[in-house]
N, C-alpha and C. Protein backbone atom coordinates (compact mmCIF):
# COMPACT_ATOMS: atom_id res chain seq x y z
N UNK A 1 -37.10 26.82 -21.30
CA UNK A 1 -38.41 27.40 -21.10
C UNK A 1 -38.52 28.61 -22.04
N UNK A 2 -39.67 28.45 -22.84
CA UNK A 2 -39.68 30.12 -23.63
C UNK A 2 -40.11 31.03 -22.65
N UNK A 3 -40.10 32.00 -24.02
CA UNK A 3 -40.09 33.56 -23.30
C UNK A 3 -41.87 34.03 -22.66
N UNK A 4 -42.48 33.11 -23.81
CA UNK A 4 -44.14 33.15 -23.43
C UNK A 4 -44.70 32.66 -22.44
N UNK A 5 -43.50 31.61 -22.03
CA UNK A 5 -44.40 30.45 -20.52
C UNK A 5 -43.20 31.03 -19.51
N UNK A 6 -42.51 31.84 -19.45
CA UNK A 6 -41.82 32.62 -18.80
C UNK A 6 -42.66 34.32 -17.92
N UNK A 7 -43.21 34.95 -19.04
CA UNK A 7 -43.79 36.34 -19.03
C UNK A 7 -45.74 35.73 -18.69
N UNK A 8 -45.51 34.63 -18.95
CA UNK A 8 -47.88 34.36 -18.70
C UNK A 8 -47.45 34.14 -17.20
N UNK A 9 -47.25 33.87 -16.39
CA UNK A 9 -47.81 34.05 -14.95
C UNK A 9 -47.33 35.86 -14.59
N UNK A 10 -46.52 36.15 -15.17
CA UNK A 10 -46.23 37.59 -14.49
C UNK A 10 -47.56 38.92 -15.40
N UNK A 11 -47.82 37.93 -16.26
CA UNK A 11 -49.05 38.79 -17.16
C UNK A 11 -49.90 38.42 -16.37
N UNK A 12 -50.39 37.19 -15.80
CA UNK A 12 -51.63 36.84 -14.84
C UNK A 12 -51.74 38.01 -14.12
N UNK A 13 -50.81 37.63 -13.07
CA UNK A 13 -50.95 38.25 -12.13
C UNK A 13 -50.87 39.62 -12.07
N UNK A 14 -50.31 40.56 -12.80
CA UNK A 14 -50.83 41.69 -13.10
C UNK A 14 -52.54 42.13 -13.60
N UNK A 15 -52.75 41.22 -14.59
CA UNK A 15 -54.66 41.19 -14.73
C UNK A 15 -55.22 41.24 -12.95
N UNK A 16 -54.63 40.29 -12.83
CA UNK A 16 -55.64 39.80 -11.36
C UNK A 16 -55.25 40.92 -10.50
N UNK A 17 -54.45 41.42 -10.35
CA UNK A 17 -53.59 43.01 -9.53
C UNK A 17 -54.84 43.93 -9.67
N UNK A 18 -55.10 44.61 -10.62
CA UNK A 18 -55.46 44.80 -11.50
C UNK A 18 -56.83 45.22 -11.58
N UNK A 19 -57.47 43.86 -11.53
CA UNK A 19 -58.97 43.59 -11.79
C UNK A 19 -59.01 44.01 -9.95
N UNK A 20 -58.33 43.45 -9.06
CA UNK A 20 -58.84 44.16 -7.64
C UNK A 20 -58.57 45.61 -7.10
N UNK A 21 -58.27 45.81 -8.30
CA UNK A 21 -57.75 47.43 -7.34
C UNK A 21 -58.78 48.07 -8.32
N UNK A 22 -59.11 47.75 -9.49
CA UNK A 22 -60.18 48.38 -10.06
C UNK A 22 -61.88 47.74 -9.62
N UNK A 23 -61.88 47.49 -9.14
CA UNK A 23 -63.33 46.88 -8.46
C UNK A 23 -63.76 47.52 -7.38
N UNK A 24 -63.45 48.26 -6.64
CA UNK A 24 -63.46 49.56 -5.82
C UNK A 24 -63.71 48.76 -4.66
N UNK A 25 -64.36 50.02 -3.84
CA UNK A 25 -64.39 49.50 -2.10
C UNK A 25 -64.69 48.02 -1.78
N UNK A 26 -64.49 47.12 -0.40
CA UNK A 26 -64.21 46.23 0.14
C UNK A 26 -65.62 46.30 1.19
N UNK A 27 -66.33 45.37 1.10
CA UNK A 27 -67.80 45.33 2.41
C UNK A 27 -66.88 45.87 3.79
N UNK A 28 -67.37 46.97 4.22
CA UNK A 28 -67.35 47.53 5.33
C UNK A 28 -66.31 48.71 5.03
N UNK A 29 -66.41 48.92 4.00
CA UNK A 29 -65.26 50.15 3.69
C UNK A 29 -66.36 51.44 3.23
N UNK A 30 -66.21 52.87 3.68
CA UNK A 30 -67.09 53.98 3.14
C UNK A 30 -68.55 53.75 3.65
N UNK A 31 -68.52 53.39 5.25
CA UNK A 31 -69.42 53.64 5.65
C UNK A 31 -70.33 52.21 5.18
N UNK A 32 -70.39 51.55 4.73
CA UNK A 32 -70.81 50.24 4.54
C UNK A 32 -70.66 49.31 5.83
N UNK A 33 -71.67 48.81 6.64
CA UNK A 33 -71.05 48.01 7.72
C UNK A 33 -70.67 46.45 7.25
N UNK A 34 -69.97 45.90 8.17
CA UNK A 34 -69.18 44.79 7.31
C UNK A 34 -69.81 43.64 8.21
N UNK A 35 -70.68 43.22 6.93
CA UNK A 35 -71.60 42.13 7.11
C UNK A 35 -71.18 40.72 8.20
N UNK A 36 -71.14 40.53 9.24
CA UNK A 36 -71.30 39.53 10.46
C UNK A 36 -72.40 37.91 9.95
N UNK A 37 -72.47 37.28 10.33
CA UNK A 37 -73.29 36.09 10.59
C UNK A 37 -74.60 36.13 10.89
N UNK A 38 -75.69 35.98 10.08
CA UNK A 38 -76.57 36.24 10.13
C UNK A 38 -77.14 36.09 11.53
N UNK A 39 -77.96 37.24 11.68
CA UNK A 39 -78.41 37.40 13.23
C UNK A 39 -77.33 37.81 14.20
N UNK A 40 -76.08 38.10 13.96
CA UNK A 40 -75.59 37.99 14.99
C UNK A 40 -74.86 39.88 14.85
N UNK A 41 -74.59 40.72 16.00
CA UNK A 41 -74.28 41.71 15.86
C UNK A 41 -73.18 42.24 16.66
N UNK A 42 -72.76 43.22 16.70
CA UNK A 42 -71.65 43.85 16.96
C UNK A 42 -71.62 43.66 18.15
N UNK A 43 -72.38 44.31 18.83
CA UNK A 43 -72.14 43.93 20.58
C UNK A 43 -72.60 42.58 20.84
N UNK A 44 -73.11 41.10 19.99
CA UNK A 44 -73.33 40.39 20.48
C UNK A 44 -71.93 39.81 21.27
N UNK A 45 -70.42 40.31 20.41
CA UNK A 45 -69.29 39.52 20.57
C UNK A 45 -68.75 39.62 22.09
N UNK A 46 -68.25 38.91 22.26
CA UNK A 46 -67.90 39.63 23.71
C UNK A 46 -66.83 39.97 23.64
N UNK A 47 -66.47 40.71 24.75
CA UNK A 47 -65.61 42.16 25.42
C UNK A 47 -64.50 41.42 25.37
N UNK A 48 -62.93 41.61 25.05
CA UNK A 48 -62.25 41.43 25.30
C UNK A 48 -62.17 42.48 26.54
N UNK A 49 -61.00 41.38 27.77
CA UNK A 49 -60.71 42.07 28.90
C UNK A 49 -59.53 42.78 28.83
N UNK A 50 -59.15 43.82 29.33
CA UNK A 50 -58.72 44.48 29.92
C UNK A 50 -57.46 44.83 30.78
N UNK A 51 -56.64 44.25 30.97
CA UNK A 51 -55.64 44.27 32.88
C UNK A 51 -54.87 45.59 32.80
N UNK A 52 -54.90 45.97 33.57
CA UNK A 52 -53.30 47.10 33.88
C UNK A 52 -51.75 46.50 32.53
N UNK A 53 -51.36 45.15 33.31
CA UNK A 53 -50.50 44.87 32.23
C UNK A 53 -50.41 45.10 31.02
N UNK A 54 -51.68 44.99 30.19
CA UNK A 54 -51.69 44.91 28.81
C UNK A 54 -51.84 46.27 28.78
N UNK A 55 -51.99 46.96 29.50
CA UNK A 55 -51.84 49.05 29.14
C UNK A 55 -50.33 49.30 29.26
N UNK A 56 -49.23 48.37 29.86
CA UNK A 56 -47.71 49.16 30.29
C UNK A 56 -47.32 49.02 29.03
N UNK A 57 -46.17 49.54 28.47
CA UNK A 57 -45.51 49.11 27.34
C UNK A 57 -44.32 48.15 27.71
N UNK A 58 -44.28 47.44 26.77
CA UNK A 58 -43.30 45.83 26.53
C UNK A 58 -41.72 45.95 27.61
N UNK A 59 -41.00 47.28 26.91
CA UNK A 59 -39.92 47.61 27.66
C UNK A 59 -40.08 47.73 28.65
N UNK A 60 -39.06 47.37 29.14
CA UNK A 60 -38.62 47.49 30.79
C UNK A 60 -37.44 48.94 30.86
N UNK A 61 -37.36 48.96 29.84
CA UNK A 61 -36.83 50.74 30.05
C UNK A 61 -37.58 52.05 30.28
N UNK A 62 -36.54 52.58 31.70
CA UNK A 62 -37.83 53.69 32.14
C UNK A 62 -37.44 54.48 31.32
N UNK A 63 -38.61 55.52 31.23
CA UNK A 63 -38.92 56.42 30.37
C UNK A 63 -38.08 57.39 30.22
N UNK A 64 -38.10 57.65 31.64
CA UNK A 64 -36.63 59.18 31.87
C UNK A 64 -35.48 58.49 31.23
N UNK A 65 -35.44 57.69 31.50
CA UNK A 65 -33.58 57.35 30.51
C UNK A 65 -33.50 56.75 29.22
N UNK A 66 -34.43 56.31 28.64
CA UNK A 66 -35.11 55.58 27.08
C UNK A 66 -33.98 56.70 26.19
N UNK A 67 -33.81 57.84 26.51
CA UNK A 67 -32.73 58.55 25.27
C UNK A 67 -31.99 59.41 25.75
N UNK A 68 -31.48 58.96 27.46
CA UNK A 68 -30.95 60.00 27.82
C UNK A 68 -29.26 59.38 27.32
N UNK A 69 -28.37 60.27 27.26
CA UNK A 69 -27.09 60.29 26.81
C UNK A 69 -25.98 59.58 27.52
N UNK A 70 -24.51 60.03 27.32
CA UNK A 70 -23.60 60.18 28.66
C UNK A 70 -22.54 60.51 28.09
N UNK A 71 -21.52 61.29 27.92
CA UNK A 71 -20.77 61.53 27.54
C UNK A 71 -19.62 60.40 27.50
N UNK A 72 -18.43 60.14 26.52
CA UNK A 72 -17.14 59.41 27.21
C UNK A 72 -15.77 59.91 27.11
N UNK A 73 -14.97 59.92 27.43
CA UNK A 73 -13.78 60.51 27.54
C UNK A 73 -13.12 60.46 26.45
N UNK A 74 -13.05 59.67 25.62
CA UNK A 74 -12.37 59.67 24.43
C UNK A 74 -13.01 58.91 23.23
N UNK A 75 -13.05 58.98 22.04
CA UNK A 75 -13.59 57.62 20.96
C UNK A 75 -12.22 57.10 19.95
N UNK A 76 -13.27 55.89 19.54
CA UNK A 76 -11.95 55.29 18.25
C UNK A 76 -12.21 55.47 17.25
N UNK A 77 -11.72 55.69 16.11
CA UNK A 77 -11.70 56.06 14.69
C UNK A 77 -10.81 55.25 13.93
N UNK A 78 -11.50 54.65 12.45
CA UNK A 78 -10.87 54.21 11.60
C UNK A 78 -10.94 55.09 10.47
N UNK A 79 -9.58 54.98 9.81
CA UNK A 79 -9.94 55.83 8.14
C UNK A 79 -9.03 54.67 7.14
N UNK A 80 -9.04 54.73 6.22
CA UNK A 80 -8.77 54.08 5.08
C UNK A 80 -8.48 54.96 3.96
N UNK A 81 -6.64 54.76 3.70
CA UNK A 81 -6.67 55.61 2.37
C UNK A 81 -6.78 54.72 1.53
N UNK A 82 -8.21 55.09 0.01
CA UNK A 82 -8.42 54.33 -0.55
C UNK A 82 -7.37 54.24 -1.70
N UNK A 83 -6.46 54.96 -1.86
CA UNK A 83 -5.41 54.63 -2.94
C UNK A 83 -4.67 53.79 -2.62
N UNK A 84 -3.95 53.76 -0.88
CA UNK A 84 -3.13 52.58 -0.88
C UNK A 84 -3.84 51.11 -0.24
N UNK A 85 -4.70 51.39 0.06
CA UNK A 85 -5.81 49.99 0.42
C UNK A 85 -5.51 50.55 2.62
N UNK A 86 -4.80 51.09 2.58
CA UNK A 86 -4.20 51.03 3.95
C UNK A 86 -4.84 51.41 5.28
N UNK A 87 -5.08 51.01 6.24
CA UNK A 87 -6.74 51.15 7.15
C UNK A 87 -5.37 51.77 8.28
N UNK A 88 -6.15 52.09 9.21
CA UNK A 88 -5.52 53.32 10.68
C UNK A 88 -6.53 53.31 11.55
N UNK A 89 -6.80 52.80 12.65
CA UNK A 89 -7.40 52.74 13.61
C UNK A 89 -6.36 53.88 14.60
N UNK A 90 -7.38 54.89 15.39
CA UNK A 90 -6.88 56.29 15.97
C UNK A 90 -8.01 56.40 17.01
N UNK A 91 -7.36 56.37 18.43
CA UNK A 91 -7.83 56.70 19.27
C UNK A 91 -7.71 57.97 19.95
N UNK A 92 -8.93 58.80 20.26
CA UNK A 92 -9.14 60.06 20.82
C UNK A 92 -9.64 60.41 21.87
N UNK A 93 -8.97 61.45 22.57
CA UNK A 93 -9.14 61.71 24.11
C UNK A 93 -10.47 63.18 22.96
N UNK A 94 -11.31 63.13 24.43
CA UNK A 94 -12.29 64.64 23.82
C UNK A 94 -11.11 65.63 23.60
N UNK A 95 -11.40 66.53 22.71
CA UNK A 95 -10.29 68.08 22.94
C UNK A 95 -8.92 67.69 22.26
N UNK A 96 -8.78 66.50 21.67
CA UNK A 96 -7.56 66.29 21.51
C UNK A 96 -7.69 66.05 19.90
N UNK A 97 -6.25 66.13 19.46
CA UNK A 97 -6.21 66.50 17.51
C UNK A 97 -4.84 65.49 17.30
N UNK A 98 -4.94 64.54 16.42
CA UNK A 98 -4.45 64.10 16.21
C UNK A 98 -4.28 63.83 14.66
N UNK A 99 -2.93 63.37 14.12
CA UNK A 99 -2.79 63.21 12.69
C UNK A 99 -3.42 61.55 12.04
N UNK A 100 -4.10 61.67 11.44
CA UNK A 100 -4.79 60.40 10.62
C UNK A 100 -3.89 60.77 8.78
N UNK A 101 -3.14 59.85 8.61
CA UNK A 101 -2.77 59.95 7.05
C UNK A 101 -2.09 61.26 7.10
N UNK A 102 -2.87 62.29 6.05
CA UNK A 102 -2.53 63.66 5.71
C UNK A 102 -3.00 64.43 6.61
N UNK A 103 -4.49 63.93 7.07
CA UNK A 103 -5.36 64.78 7.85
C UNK A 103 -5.20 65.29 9.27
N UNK A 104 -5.97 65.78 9.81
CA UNK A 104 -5.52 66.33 11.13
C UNK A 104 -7.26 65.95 11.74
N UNK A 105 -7.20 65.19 12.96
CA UNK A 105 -8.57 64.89 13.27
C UNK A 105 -8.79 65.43 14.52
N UNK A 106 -9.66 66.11 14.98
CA UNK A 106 -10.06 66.65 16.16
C UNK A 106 -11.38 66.24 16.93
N UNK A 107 -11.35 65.88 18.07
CA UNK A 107 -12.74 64.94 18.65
C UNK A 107 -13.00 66.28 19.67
N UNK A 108 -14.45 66.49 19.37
CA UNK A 108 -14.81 67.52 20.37
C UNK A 108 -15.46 66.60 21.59
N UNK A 109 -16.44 65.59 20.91
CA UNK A 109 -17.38 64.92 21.82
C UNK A 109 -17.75 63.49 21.35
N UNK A 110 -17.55 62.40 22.57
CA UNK A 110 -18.37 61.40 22.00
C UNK A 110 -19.56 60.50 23.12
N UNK A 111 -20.33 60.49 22.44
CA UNK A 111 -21.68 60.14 23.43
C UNK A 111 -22.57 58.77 23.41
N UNK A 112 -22.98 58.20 23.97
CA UNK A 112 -23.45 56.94 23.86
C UNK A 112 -24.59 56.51 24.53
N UNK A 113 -25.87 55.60 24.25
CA UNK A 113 -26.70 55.74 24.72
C UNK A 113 -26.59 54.89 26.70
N UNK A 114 -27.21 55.76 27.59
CA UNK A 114 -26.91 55.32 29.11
C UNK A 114 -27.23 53.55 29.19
N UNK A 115 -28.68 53.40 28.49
CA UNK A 115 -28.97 52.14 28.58
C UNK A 115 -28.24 51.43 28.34
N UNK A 116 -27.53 51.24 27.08
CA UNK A 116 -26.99 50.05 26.22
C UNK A 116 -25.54 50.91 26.13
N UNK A 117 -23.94 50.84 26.70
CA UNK A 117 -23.12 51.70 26.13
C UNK A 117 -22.73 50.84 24.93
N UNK A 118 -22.68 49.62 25.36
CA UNK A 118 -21.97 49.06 24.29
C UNK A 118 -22.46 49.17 22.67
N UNK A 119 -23.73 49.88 22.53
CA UNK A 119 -24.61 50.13 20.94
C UNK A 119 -24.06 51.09 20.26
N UNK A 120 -24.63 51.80 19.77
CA UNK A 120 -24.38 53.26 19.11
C UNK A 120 -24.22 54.40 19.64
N UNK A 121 -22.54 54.83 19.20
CA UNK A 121 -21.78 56.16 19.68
C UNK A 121 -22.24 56.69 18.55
N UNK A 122 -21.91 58.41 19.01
CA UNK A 122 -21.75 59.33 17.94
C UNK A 122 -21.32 60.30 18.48
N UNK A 123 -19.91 60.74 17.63
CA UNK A 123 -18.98 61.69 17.85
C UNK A 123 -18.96 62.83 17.08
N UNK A 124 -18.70 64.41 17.67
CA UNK A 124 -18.23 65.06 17.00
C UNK A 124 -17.04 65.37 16.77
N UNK A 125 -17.00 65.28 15.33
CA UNK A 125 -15.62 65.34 15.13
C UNK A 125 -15.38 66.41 13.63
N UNK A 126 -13.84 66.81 14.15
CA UNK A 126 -13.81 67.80 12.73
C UNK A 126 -11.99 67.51 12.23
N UNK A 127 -12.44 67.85 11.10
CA UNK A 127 -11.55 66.75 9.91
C UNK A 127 -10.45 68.36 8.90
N UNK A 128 -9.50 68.43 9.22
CA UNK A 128 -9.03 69.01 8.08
C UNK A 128 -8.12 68.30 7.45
N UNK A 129 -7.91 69.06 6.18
CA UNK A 129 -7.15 68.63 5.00
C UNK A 129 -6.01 69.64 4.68
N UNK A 130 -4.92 69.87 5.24
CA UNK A 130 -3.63 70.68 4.78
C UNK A 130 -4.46 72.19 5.56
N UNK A 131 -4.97 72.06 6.35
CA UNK A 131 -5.46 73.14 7.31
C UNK A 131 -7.25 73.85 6.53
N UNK A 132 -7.64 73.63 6.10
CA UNK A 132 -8.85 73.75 5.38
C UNK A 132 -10.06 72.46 6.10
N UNK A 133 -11.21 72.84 7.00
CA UNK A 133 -11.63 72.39 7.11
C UNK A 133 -12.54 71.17 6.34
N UNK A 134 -12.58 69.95 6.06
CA UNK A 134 -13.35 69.32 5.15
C UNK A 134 -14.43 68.31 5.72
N UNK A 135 -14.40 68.24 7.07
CA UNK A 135 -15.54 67.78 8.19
C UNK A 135 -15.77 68.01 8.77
N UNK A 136 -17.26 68.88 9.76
CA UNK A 136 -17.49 68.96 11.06
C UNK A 136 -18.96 68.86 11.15
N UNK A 137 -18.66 68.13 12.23
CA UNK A 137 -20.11 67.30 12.32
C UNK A 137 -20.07 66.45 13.18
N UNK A 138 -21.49 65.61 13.25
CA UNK A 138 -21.28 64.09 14.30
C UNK A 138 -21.18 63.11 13.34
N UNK A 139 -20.76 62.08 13.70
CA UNK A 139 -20.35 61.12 13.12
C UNK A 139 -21.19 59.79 13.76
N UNK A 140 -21.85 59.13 13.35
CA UNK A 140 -22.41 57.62 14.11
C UNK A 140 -22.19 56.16 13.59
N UNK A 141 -21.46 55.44 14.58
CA UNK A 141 -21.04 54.40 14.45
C UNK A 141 -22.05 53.67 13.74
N UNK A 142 -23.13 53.27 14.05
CA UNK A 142 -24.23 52.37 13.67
C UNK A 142 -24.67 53.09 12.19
N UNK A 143 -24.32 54.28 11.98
CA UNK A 143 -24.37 54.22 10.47
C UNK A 143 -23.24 55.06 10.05
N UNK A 144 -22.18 54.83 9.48
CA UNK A 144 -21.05 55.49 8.97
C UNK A 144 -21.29 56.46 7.52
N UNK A 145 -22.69 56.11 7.06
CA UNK A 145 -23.26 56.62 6.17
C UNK A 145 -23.95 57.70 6.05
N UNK A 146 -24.23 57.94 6.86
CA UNK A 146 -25.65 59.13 7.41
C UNK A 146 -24.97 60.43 7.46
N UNK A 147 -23.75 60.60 7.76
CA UNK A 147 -22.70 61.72 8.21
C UNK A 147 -21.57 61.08 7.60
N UNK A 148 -20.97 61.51 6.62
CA UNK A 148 -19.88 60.67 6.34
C UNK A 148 -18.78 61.94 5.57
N UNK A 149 -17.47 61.67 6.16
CA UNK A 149 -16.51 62.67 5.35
C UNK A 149 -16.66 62.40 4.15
N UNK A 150 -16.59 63.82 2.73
CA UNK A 150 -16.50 63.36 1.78
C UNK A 150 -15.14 63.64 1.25
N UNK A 151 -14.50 62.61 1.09
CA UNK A 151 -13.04 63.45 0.52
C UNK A 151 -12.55 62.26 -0.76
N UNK A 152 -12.15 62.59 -1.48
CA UNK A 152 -11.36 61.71 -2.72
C UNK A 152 -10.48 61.10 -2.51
N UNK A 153 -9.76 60.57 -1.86
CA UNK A 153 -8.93 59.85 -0.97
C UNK A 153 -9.08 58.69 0.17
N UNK A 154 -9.86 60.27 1.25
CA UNK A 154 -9.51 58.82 2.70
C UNK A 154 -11.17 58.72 2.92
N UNK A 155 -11.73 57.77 4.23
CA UNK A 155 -12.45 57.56 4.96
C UNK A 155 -12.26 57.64 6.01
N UNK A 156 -13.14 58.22 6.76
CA UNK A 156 -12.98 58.27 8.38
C UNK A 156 -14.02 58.21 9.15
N UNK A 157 -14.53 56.96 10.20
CA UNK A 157 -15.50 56.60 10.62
C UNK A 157 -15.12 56.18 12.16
N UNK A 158 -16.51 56.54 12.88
CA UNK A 158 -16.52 56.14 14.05
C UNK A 158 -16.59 54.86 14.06
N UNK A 159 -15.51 54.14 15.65
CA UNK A 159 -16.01 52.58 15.99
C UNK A 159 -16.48 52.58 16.93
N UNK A 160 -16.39 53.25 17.68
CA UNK A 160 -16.73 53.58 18.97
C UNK A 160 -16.23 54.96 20.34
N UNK A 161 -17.39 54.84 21.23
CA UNK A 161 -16.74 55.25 22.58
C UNK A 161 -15.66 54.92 23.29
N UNK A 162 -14.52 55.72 23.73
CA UNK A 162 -13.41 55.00 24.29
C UNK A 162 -13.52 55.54 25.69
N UNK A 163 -13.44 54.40 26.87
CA UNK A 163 -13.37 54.66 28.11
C UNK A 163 -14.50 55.16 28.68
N UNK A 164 -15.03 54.11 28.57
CA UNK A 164 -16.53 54.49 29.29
C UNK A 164 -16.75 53.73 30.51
């Protein structure tokens, strides 16, 4: 296939892009009312009804607990030193410091939502390197990205709440 019958539909359709966005407002846009069936008018349509039901929202989660918390007694942690390929799964009581690799890891808190425990934890946790702090913060399982240690070496990510 050439390069010309390759690039003419993506040239089309840019014209046609194009030609509608430069043609300005749409019938019933800027105060224009948007032309109906001849004779026929706005309140001729009828009413959609109404019920209680269609006012509740979908969830069946009550409101008071939709983001309330809960603490858990301990979480799990993986890190990965990326020089030797070598992964470490490390489990933490709250308050407790333990050695990961070089590092020294300390779990202050890990929390999880009441509704769902089994979803998304997020822990605080703080990270040194040869006694120099190089993490403190929360950490969340469901995104390991959002909060993430930065160090030239290892990784260290939440998997979860432990003992809930």
């Amino acid at each position: 296939m050439s390069l010309a019958a390759r690039v003419a539909p993506v040239l089309l359709a840019s014209v046609l892009l194009a030609s509608v966005l430069l043609a300005g407002p749409l019938a019933g846009q800027e105060g224009e009312p948007l032309l109906l069936e001849e004779g026929l008018e706005a309140e001729d349509l009828p009413a959609l009804p109404v019920t209680p039901e269609a006012l509740q929202p979908e969830s069946s989660i009550d409101s008071e607990t939709a983001g309330a918390v809960a603490s858990a007694r301990g979480a799990m942690l993986r890190g990965l030193d990326r020089v030797s390929g070598q992964s470490t799964d490390l489990t933490l009581a709250s308050g407790q410091t333990k050695a990961m690799f070089r590092l020294e890891v300390s779990l202050s808190d890990c929390r999880y939502p009441v509704t769902d425990p089994s979803s998304d934890a997020f822990a605080h946790v703080t990270i040194r390197d040869r006694g120099e702090v190089v993490f403190n913060g929360w950490m969340t399982a469901a995104s390991p990205a959002l909060s993430a240690l930065d160090h030239p070496r290892y990784d260290i990510w939440v998997l979860g709440c432990d003992g809930i």
